[in-house]
Protein backbone atom coordinates (compact mmCIF):
# COMPACT_ATOMS: atom_id res chain seq x y z
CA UNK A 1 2.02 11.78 -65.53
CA UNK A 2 -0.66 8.91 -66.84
CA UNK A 3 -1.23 5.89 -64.92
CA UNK A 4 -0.98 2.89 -66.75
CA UNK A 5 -4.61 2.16 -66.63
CA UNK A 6 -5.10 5.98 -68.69
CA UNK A 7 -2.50 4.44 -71.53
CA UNK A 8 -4.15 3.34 -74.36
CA UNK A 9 -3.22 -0.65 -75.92
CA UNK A 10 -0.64 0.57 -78.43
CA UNK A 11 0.97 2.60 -75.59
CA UNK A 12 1.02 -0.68 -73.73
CA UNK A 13 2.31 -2.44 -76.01
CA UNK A 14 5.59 0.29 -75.88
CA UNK A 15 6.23 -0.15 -72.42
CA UNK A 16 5.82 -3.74 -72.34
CA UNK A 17 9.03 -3.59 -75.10
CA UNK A 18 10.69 -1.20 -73.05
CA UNK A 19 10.74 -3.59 -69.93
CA UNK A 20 7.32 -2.80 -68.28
CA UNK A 21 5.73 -5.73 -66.74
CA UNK A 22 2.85 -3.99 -65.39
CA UNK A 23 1.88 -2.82 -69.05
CA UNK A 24 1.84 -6.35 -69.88
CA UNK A 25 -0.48 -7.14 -67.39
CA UNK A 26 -2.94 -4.30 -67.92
CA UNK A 27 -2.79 -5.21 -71.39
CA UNK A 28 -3.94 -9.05 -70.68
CA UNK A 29 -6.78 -7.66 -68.42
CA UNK A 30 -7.92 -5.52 -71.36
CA UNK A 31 -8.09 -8.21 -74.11
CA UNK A 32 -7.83 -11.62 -72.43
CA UNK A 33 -11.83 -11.79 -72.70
CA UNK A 34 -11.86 -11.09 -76.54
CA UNK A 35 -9.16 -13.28 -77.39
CA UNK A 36 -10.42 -15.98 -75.46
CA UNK A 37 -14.11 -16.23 -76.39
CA UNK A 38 -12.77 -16.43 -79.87
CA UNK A 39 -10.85 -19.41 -79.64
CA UNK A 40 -13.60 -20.99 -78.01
CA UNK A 41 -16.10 -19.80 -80.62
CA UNK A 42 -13.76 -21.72 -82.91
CA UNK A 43 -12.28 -25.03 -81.29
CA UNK A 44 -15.72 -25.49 -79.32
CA UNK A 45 -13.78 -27.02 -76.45
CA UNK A 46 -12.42 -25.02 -73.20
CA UNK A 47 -9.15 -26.81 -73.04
CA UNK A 48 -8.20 -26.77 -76.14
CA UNK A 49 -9.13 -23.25 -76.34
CA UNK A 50 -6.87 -22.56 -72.86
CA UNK A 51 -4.20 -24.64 -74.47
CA UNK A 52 -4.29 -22.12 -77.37
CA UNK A 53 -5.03 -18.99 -75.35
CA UNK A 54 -1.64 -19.72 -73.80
CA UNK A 55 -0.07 -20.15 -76.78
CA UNK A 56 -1.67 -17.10 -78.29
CA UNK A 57 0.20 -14.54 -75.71
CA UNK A 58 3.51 -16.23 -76.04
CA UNK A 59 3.92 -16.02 -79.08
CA UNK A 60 2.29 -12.53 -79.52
CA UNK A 61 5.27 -11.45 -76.13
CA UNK A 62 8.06 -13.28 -78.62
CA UNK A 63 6.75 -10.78 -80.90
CA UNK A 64 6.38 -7.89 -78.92
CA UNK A 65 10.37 -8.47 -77.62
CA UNK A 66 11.45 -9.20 -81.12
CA UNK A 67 10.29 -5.83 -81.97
CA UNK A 68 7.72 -7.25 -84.68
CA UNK A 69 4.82 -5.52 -83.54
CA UNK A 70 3.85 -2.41 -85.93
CA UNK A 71 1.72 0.35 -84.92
CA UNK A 72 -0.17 -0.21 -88.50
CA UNK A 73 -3.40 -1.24 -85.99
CA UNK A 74 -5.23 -1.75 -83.48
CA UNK A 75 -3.65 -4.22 -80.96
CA UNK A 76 -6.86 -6.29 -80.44
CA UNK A 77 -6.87 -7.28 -84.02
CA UNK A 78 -3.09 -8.16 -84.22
CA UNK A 79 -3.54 -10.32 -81.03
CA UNK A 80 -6.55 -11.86 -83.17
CA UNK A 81 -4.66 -12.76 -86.05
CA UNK A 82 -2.39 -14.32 -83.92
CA UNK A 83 -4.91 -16.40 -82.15
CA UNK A 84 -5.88 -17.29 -85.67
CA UNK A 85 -3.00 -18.21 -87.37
CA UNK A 86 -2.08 -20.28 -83.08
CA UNK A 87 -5.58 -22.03 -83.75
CA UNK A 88 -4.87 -22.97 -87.71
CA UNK A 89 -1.70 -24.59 -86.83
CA UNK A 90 -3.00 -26.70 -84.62
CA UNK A 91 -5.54 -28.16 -87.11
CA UNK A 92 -2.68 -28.31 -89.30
CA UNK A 93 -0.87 -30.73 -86.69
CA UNK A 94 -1.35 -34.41 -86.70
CA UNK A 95 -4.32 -34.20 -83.99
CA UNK A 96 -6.56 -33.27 -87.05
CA UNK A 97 -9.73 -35.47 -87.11
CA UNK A 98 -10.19 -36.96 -90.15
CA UNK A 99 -11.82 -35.55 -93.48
CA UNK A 100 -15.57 -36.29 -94.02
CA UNK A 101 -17.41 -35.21 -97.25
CA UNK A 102 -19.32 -32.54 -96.38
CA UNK A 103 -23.52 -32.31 -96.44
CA UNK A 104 -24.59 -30.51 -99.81
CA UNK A 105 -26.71 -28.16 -97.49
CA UNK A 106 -23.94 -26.80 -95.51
CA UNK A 107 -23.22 -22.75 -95.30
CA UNK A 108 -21.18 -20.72 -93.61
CA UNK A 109 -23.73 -19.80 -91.11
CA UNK A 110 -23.26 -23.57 -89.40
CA UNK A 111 -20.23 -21.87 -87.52
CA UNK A 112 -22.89 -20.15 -85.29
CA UNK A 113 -25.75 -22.77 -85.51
CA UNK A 114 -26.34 -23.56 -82.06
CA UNK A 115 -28.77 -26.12 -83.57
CA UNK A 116 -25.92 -28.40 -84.15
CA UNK A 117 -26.11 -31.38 -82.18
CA UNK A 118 -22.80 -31.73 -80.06
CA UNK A 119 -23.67 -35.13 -79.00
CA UNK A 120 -23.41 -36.70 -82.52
CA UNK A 121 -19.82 -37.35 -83.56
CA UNK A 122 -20.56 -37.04 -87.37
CA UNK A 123 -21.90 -33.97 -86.74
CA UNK A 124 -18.66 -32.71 -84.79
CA UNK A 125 -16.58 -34.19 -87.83
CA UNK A 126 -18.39 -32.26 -90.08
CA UNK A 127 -18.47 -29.13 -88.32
CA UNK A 128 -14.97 -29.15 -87.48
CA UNK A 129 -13.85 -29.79 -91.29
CA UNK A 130 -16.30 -26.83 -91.84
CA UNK A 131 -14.32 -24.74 -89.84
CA UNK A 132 -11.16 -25.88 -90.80
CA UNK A 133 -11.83 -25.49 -94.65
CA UNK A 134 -13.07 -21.46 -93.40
CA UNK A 135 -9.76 -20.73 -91.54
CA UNK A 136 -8.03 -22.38 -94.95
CA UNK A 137 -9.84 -19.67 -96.96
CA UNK A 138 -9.53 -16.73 -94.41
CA UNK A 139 -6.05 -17.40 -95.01
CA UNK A 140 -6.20 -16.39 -98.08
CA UNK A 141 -7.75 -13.23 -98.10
CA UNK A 142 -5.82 -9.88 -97.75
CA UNK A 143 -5.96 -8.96 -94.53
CA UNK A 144 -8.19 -6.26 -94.26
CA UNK A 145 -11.50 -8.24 -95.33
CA UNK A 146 -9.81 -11.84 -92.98
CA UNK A 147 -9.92 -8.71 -89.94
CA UNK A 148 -13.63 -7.83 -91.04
CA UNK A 149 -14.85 -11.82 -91.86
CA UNK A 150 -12.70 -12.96 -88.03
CA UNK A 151 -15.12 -9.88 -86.46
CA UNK A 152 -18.43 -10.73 -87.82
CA UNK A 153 -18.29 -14.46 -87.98
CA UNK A 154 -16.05 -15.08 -85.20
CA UNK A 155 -17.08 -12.70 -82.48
CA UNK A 156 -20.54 -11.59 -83.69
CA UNK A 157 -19.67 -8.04 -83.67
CA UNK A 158 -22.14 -5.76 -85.68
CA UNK A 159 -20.41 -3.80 -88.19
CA UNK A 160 -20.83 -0.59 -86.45
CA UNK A 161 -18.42 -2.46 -83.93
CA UNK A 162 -16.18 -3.48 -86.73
CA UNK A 163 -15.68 0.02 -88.43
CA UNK A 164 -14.63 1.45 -85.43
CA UNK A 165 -12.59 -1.21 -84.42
CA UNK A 166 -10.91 -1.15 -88.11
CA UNK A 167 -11.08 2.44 -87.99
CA UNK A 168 -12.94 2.46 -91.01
CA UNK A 169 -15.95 3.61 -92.19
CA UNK A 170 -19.37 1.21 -91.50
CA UNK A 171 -19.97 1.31 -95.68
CA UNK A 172 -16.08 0.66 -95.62
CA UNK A 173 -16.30 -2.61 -93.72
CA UNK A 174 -19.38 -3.50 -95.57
CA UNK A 175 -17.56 -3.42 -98.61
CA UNK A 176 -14.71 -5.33 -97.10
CA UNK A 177 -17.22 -8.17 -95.70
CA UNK A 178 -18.60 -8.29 -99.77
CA UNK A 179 -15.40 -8.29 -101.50
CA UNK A 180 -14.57 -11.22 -99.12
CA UNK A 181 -17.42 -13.22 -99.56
CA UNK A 182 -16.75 -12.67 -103.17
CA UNK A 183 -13.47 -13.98 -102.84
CA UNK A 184 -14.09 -16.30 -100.12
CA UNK A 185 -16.89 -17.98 -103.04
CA UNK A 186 -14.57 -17.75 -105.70
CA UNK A 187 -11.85 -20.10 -103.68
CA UNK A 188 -14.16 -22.59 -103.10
CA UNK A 189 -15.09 -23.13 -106.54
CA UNK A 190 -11.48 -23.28 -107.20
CA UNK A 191 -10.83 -25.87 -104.79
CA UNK A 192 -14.56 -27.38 -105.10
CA UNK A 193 -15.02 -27.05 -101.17
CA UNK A 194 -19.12 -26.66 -100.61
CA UNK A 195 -19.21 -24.34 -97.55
CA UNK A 196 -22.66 -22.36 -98.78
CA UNK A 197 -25.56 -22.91 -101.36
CA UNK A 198 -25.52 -20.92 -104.96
């Protein structure tokens, strides 16, 4: 018989539903460092993102006792999307900051400029709308190029990383990562937003 620590994340996931609290926990050990350096890669600020990290794995446990969970992927990216969709309702709350025009030189890359300065406000307004208006169009794409965009941009992760964590081939994700930039360019046209240069 397997130890829980042999069980693989989807396994987990079962006998967390079926009333196993260790599962739970060896499931939090095993993605609690993913899920969390994402938030923070977003929100830029460590209580908000422990705020939201909390929020993240009650609502995905809701889920998991609800029976919502699918085995249609990999459990790190459903816990993602989750921490997405935790961290875009909170900038849909009333603690946004308010809108500022953005520069006409912005592009997507800002989101890992470490150039930025943190100390200027203006700066944080603007790169906070920037992220906002990218979690607005991530929304929007079908899911399988938001998983590839969240994994790149988000976490960094070479695509290598990303086809096997998609279970995809690399040329697949590739693809994926083009026909959402495609997209991606084609909604911010619509809705004149100015995230990148033409």
């Amino acid at each position: 018989m397997s130890t829980i620590k042999e069980k693989t994340n989807e396994e987990l996931v079962q006998l967390y539903i079926d009333g196993s609290n260790k599962a739970f926990d060896e499931l939090l050990a095993r993605t609690q460092d993913q899920v969390f350096s994402y938030i923070l890669y977003v929100v830029k600020d460590e209580d908000l993102a422990n705020d939201l990290f909390q929020d993240t794995y009650v609502k995905a446990i809701v889920k998991m006792k609800k029976g919502v969970y699918m085995e249609t992927g990999r459990v790190e990216s459903w816990l993602l999307r989750i921490a997405h969709n935790v961290i875009a309702d909170y900038y849909r709350s009333d603690r946004l900051l308010p809108k500022t025009d953005l520069p006409d030189n912005n592009n997507l890359q800002l989101l890992k400029d470490g150039n930025m300065s943190d100390s200027c406000r203006e700066d944080q307004m603007v790169r906070a709308q920037i992220r906002r208006d990218v979690v607005r169009l991530m929304d929007a794409l079908p899911e399988d190029q938001r998983d590839v965009v969240y994994m790149k941009f988000f976490l960094d992760m070479p695509f290598k990383e990303i086809a096997q964590q998609t279970g995809v081939s690399i040329n697949t994700s590739l693809g994926r990562m083009r026909y959402a930039m495609i997209n991606m360019r084609r909604m911010t046209r619509r809705h004149q937003m100015n995230l990148w240069q033409d």
